[in-house]
Protein backbone atom coordinates (compact mmCIF):
# COMPACT_ATOMS: atom_id res chain seq x y z
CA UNK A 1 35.00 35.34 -42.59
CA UNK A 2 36.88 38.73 -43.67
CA UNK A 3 36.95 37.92 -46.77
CA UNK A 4 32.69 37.37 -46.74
CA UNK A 5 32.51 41.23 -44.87
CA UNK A 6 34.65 42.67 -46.72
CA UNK A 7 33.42 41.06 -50.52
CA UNK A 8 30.07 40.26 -49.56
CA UNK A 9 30.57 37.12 -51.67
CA UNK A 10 32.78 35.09 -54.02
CA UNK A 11 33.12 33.99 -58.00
CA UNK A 12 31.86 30.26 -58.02
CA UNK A 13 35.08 29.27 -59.33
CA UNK A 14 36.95 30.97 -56.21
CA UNK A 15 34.06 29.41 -53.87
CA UNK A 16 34.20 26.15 -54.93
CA UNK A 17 38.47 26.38 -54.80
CA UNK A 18 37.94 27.11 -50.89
CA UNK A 19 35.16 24.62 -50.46
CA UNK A 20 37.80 22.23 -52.39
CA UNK A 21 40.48 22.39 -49.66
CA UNK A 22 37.95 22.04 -46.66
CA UNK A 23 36.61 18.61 -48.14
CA UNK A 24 40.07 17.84 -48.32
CA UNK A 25 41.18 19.15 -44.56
CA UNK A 26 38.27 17.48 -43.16
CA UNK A 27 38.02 14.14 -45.34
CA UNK A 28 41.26 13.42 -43.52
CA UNK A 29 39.64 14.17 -40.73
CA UNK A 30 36.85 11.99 -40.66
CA UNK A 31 39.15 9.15 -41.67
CA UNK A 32 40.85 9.59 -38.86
CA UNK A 33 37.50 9.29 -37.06
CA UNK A 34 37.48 13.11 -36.41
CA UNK A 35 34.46 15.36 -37.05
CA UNK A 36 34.86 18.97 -36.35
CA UNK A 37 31.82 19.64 -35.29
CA UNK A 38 31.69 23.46 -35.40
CA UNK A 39 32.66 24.67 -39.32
CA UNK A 40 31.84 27.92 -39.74
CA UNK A 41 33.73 30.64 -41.27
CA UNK A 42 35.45 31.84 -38.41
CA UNK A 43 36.97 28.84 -38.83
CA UNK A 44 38.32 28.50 -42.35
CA UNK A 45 41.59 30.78 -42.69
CA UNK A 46 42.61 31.68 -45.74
CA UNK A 47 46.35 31.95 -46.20
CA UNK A 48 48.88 32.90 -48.97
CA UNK A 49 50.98 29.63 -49.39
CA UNK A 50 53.09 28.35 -52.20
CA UNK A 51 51.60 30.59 -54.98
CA UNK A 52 48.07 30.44 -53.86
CA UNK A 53 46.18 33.99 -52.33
CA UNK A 54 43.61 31.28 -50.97
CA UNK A 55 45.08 28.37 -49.52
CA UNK A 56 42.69 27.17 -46.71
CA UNK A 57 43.31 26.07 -42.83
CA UNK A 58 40.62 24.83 -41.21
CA UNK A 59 41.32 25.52 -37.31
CA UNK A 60 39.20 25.59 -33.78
CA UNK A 61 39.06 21.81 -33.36
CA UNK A 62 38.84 22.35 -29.94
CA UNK A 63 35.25 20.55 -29.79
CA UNK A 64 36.09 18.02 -32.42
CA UNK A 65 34.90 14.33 -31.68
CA UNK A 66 36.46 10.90 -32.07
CA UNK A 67 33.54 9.04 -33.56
CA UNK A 68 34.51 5.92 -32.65
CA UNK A 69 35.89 6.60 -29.22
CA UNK A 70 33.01 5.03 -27.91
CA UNK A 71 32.27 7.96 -25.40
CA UNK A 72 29.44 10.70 -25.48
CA UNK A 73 30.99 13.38 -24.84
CA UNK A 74 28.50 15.55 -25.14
CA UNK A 75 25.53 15.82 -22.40
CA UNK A 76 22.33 14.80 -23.23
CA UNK A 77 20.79 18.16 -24.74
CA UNK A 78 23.27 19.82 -25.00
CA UNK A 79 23.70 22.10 -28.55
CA UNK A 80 27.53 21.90 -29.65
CA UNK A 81 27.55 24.57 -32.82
CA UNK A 82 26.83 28.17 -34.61
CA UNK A 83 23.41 28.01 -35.23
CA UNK A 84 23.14 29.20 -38.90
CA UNK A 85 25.98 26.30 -39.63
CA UNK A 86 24.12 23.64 -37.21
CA UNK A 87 22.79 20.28 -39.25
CA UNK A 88 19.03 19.68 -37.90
CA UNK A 89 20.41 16.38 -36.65
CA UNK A 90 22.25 18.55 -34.29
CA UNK A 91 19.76 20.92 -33.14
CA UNK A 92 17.18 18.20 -32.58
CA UNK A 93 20.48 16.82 -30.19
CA UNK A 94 22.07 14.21 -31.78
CA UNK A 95 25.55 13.15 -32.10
CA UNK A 96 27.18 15.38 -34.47
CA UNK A 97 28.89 13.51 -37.43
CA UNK A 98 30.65 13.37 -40.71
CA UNK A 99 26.83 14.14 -42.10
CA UNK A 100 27.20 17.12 -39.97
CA UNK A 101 30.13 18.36 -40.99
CA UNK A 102 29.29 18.31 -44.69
CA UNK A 103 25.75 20.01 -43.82
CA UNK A 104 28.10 22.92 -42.04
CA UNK A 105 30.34 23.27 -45.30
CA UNK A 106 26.85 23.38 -47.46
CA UNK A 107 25.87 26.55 -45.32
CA UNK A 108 29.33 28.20 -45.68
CA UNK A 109 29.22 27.57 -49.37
CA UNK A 110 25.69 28.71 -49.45
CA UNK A 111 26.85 31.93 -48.04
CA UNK A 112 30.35 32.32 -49.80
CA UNK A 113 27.41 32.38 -53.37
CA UNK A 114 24.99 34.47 -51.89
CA UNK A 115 26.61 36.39 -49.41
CA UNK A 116 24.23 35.06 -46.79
CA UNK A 117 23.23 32.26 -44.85
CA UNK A 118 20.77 29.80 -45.88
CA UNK A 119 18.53 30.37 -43.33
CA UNK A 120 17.60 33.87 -41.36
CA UNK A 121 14.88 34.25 -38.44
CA UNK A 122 14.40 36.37 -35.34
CA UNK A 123 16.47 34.59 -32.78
CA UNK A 124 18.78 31.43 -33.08
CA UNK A 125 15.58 29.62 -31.97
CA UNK A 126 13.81 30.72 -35.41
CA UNK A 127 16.53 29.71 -37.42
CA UNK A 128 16.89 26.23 -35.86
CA UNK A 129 13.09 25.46 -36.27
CA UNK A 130 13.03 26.45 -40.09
CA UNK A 131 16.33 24.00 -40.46
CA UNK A 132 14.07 21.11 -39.02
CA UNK A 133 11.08 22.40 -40.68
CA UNK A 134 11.64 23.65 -44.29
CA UNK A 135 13.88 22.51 -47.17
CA UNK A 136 16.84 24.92 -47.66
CA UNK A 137 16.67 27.76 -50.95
CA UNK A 138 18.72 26.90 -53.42
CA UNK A 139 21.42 29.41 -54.48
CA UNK A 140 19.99 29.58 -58.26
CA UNK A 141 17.21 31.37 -56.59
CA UNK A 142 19.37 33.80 -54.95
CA UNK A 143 21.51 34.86 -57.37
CA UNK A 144 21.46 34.35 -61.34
CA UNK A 145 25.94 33.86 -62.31
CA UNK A 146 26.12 30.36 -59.84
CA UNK A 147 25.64 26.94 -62.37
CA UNK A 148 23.08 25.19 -62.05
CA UNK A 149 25.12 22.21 -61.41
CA UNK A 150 26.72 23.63 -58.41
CA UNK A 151 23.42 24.87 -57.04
CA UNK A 152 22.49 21.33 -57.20
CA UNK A 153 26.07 20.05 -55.15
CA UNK A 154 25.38 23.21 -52.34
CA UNK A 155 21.31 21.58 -52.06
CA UNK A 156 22.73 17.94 -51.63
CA UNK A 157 24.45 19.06 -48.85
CA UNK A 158 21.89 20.90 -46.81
CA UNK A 159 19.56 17.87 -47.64
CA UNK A 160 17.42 18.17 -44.02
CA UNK A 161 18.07 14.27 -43.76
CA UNK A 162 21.93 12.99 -43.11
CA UNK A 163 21.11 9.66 -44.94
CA UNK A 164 20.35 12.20 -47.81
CA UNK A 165 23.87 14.00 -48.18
CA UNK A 166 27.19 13.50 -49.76
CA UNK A 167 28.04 10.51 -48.28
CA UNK A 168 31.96 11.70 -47.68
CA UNK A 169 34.06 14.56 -47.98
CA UNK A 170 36.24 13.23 -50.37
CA UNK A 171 32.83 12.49 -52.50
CA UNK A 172 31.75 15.77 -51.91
CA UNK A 173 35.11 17.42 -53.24
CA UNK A 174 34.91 15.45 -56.70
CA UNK A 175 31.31 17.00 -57.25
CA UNK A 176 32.41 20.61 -56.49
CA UNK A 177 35.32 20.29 -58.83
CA UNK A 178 32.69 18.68 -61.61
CA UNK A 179 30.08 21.47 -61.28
CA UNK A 180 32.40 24.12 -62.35
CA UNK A 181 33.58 22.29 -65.45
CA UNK A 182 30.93 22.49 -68.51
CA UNK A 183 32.56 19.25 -69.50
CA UNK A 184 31.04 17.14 -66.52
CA UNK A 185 27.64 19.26 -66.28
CA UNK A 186 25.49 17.09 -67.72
CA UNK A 187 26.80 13.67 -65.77
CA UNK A 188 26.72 15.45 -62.83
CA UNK A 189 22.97 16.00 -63.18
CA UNK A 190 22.34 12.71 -64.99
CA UNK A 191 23.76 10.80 -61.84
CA UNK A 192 22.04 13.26 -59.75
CA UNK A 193 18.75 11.80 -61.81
CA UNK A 194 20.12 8.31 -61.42
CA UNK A 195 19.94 7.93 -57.67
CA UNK A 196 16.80 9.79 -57.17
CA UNK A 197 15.14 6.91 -59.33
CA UNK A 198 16.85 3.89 -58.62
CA UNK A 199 17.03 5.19 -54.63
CA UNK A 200 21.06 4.73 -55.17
CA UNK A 201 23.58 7.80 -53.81
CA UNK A 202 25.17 9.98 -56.37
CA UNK A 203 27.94 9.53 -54.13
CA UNK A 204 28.47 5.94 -55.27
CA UNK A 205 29.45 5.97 -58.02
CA UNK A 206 31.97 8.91 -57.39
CA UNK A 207 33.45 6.56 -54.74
CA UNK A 208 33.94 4.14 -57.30
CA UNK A 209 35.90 6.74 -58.91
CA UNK A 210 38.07 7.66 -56.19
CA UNK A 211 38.80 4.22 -55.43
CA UNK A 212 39.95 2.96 -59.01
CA UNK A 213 41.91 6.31 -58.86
C-alpha cells in the first residue's frame, strides 16, 4: 500500500513479481483449505529478504476461512471484505472462496498497473452495484506500456462470474509469469482463444503443466 501512495503505480515486470509471490502465499493457502478472504493491499507487505527489495508477506488472516470446516461462519448477510477488493459473489453474500481470493488479487493488480482501482463510485454501495452490474475495464484501456497479454491475465481474474476465473492460484501464477515473456505471448492468447471456443478453462491445460512438472 506505501509503495502504491508513494509511486502511484508499478513497471509490469515489478507488478507481476509481487502478484507472483501472492499466488504463491495463498495457493498454499487454499490447499490447505484456507481462503483469506480480505486481500487488499494493506495486506501484502513488501519486505527486503535474501537479495530481493520486494519479497512479499501476505498477513491479516484474521478472517480467513477453512473451506471445508463444514461451518458458516459467517452470518447470513453479512459483508466480510474492502469493498473495491470484494468479488460480486461476496457482495451479493455468498461464501467467500478461492474464486474470491483470486478476484481480490485481480483488483490489486489492476491497481498496482493503473494506479487505481478497477472500479470507483460515490459510496461503497456504488462500487458494489457496478461489480455485480458491469464487466471490469481492462488495464490496456487505462494505460498504453502494460502487454496485452497481461491485460488479458488481470481481466480473467475480475471475470464477474467465479466459474469464469483462474481456476487456482498456482494456475494463475504460471499465466502472470507467461504474459511478461514475449516468448509465451502468443500461446497465452491462443489458449485464451481455445477455451472460449471449445467452453474448456485456460487454466487446464496450465494444470496439466504444473502437474507433469
Amino acid at each position: 500500500a506505501e509503495i502504491l501512495q508513494l509511486e502511484g503505480r508499478l513497471k509490469p515486470e515489478r507488478a507481476v513479481h509481487v502478484a507472483a509471490q501472492v499466488c504463491r502465499a495463498l495457493g498454499t493457502a487454499h490447499e490447505s483449505s484456507i481462503t483469506h478472504r480480505d486481500l487488499k493491499p494493506e495486506n501484502i507487505v513488501l519486505i527486503f529478504h535474501d537479495g530481493d527489495l520486494d519479497f512479499v508477506k501476505v498477513v491479516d488472516f484474521g478472517i480467513c476461512k477453512h473451506t471445508d470446516d463444514g461451518a458458516n461462519t459467517t452470518s447470513p448477510g453479512l459483508i466480510i471484505g474492502a469493498p473495491d477488493y470484494m468479488a460480486p459473489e461476496q457482495a451479493a453474500g455468498a461464501e467467500a472462496n478461492e474464486g474470491s481470493d483470486i478476484y481480490a488479487l485481480g483488483c490489486v493488480l489492476f491497481e498496482m498497473l493503473t494506479g487505481r482501482v478497477p472500479y470507483r463510485g460515490r459510496n461503497a454501495i456504488d462500487v458494489l452495484m457496478k461489480k455485480g452490474a458491469q464487466d471490469a475495464p481492462r488495464v490496456s484501456e487505462s494505460v498504453g506500456d502494460v502487454p496485452e497479454t497481461l491485460s488479458d491475465v488481470v481481466a480473467w481474474c475480475l471475470a464477474r462470474r467465479p466459474e469464469d476465473r483462474p481456476e487456482s492460484m498456482r494456475a494463475l501464477e504460471l499465466d502472470l509469469m507467461r504474459s511478461i515473456d514475449p516468448d509465451a505471448s502468443q500461446s497465452i492468447r491462443a489458449r485464451r482463444v481455445l477455451g472460449e471456443t471449445s467452453g474448456r478453462t485456460p487454466a487446464a491445460g496450465i494444470n496439466a503443466a504444473i502437474v507433469e512438472a
